[in-house]
N, C-alpha and C. Protein backbone atom coordinates (compact mmCIF):
# COMPACT_ATOMS: atom_id res chain seq x y z
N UNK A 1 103.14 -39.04 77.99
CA UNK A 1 101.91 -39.80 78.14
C UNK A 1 101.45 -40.32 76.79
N UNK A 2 100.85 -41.57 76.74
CA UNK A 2 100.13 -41.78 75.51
C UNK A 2 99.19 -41.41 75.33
N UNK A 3 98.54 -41.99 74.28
CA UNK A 3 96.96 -41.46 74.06
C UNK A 3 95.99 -41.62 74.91
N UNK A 4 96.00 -43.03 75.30
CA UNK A 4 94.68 -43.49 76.26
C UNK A 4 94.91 -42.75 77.71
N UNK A 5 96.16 -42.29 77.91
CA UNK A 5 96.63 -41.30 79.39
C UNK A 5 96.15 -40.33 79.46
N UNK A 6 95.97 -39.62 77.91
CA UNK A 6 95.76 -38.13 77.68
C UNK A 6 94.32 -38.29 77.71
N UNK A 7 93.76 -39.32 77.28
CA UNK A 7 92.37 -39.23 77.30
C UNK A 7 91.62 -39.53 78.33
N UNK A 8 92.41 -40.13 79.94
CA UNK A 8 91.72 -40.22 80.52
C UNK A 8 91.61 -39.11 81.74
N UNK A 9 92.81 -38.62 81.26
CA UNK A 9 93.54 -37.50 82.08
C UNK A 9 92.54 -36.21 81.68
N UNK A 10 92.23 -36.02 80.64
CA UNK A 10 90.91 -35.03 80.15
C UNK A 10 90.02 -35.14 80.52
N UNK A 11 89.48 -36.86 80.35
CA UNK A 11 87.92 -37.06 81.03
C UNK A 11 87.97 -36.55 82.76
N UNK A 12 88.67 -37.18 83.11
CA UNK A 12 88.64 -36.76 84.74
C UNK A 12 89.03 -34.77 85.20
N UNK A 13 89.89 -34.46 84.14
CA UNK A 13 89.98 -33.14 84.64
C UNK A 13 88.46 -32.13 84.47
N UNK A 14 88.07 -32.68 83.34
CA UNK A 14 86.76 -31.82 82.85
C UNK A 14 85.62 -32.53 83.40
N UNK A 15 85.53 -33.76 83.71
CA UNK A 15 84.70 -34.21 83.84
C UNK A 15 83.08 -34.05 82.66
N UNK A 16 83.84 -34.85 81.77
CA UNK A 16 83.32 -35.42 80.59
C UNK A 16 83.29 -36.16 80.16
N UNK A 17 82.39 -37.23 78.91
CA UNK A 17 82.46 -38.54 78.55
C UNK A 17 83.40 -38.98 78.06
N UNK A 18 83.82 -40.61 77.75
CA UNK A 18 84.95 -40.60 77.44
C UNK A 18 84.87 -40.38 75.78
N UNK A 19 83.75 -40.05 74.93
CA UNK A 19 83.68 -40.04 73.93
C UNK A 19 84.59 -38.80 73.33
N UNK A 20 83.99 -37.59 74.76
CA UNK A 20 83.90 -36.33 74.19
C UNK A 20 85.55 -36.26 74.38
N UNK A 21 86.21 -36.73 75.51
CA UNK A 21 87.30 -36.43 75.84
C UNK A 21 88.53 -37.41 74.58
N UNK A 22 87.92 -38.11 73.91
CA UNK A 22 88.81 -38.90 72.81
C UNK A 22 88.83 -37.85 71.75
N UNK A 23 87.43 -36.72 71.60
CA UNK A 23 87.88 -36.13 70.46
C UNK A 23 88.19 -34.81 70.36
N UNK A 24 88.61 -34.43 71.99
CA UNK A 24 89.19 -33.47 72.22
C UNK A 24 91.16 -33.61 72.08
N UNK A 25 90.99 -34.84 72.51
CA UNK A 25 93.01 -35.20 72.77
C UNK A 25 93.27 -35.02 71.19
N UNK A 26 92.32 -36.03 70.36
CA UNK A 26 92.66 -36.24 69.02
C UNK A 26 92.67 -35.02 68.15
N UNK A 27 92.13 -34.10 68.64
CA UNK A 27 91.52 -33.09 67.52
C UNK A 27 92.92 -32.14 68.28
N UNK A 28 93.36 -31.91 69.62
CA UNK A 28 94.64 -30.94 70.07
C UNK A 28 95.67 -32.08 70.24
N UNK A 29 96.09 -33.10 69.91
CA UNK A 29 97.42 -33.85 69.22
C UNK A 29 96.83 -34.47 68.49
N UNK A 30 97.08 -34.51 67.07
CA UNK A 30 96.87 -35.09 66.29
C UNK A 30 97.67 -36.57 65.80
N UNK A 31 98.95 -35.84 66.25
CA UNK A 31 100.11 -37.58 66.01
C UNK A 31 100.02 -38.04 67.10
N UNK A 32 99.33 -37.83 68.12
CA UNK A 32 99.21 -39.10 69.34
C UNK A 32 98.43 -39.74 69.04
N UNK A 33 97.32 -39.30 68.45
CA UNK A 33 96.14 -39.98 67.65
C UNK A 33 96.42 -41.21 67.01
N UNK A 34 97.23 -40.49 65.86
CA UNK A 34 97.96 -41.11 64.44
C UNK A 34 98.63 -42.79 64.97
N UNK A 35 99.30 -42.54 66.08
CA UNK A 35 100.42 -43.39 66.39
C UNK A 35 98.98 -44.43 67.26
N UNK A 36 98.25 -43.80 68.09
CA UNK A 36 97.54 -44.74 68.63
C UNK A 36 96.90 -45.71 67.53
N UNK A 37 96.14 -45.27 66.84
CA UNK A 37 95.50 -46.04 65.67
C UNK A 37 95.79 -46.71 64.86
N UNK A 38 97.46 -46.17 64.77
CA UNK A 38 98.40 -47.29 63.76
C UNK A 38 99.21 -48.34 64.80
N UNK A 39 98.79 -48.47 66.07
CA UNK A 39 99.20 -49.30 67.22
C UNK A 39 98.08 -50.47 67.21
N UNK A 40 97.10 -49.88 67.25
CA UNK A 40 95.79 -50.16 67.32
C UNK A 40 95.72 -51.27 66.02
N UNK A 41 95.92 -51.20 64.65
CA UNK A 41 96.01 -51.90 63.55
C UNK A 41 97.23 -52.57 63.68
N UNK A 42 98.37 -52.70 64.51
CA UNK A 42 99.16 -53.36 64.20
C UNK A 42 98.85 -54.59 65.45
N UNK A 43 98.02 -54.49 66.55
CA UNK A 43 97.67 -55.47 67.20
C UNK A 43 96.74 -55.68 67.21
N UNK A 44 96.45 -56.79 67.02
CA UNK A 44 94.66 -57.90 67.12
C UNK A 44 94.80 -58.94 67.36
N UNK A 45 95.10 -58.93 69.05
CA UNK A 45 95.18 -59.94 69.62
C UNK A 45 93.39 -60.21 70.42
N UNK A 46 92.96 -61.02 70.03
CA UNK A 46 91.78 -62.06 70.17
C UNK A 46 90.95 -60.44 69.58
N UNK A 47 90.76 -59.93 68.20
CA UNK A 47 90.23 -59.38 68.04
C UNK A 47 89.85 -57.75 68.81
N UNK A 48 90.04 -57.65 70.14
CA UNK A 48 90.06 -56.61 71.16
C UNK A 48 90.37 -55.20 70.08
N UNK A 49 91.66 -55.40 69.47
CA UNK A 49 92.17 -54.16 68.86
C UNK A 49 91.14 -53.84 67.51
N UNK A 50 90.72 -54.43 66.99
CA UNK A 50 89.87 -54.28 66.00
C UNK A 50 88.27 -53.56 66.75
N UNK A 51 87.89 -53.89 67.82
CA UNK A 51 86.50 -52.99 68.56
C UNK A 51 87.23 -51.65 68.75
N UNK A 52 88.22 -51.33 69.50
CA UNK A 52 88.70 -50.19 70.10
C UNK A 52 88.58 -49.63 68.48
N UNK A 53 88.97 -49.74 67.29
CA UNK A 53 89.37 -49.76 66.09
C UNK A 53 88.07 -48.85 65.49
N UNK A 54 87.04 -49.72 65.61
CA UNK A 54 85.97 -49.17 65.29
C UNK A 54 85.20 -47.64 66.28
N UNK A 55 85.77 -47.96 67.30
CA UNK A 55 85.43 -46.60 68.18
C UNK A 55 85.44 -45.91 67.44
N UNK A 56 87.04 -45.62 67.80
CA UNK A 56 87.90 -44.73 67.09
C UNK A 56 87.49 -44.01 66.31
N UNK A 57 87.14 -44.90 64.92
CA UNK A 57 86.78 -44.35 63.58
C UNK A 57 85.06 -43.44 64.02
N UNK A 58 84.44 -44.51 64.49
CA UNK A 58 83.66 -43.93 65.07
C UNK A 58 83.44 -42.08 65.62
N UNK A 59 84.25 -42.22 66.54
CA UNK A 59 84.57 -40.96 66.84
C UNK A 59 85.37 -40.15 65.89
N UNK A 60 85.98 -40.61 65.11
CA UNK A 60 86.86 -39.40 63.81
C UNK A 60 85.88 -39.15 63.34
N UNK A 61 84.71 -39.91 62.84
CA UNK A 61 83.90 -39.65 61.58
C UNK A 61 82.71 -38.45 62.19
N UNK A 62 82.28 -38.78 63.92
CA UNK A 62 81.82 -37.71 64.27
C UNK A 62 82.32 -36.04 64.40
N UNK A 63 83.67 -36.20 64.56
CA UNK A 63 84.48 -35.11 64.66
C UNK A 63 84.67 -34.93 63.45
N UNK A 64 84.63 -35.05 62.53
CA UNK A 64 85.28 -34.98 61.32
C UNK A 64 83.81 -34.57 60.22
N UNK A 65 82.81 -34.84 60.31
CA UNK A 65 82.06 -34.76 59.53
C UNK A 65 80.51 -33.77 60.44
N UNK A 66 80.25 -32.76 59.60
CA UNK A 66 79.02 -32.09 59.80
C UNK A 66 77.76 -33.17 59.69
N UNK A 67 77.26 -32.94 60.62
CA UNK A 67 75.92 -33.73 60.94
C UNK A 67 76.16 -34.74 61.33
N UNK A 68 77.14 -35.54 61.45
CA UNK A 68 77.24 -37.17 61.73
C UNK A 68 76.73 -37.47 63.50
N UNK A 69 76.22 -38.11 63.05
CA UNK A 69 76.37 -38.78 64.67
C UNK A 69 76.52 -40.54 64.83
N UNK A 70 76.07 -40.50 66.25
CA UNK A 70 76.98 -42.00 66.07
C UNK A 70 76.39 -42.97 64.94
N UNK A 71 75.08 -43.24 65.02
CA UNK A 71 74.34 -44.08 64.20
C UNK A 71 74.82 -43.33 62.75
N UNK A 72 75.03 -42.79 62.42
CA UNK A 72 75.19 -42.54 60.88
C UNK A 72 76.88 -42.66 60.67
N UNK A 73 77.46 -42.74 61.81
CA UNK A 73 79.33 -43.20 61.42
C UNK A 73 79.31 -44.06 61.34
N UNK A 74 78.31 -45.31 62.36
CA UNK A 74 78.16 -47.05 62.36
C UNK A 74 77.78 -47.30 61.09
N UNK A 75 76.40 -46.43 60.37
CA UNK A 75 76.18 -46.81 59.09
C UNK A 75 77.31 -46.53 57.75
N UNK A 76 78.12 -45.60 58.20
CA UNK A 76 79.29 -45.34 57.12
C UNK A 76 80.37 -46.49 57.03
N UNK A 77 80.78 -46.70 58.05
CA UNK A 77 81.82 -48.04 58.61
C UNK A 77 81.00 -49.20 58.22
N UNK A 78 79.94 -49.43 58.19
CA UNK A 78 79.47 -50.59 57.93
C UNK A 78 79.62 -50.83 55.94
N UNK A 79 80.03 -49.76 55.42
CA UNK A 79 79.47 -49.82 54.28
C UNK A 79 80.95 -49.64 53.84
N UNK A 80 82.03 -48.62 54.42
CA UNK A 80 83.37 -48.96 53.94
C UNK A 80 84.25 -49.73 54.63
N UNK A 81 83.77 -50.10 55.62
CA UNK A 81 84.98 -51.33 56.14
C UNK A 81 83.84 -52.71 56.65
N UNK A 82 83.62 -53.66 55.81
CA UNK A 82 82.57 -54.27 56.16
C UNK A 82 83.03 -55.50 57.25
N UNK A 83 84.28 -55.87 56.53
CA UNK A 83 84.97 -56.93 57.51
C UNK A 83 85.04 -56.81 58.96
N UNK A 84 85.71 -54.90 59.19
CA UNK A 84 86.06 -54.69 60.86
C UNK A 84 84.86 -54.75 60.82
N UNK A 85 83.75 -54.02 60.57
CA UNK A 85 82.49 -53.42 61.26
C UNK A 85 81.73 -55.46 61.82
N UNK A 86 81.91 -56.40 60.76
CA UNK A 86 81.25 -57.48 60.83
C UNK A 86 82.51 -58.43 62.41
N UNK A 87 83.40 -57.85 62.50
CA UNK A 87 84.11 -58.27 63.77
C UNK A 87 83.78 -57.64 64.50
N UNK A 88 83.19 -56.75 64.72
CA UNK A 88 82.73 -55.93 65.61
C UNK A 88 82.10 -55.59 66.11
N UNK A 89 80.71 -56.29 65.24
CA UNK A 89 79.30 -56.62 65.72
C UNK A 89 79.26 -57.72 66.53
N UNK A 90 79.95 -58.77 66.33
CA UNK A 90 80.10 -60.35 67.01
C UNK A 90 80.60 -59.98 68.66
């Protein structure tokens, strides 16, 4: 299965958001993750892959960082990736 399988395959078994269930797959496979995100940057077709892009990070930076939540990962991304974050607002 890929990533987006595993993640939907979680949300529905637990019946949980799809937020929570992205950073459960990612956090127990880590290279399904890896490979999704470097899939994810290698396509941007009409921009699409660049939003999913920002999730993503989105959700690493919550999983990944004490205290973060969403509004304070949007404000981090906005400040180190200004380009995706400004495709991503549009």
């Amino acid at each position: 299965m890929n990533f987006e399988q595993e993640v939907e395959q979680y949300q529905k078994e637990n019946n949980v958001s799809k937020a929570q269930a992205v950073r459960h797959v990612a956090k127990t496979q880590p290279d399904l993750h890896k490979l999704y995100i470097a899939n994810l940057k290698g396509e941007n077709s009409e921009g699409s892959a660049k939003i999913d892009e920002v999730e993503v990070l989105i959700d690493e930076l919550i999983r990944t960082r004490a205290g973060f939540d969403r509004q304070l990962a949007i404000k981090q991304i906005a400040r180190d990736k200004p380009k995706l974050f400004k495709n991503w607002k549009q």
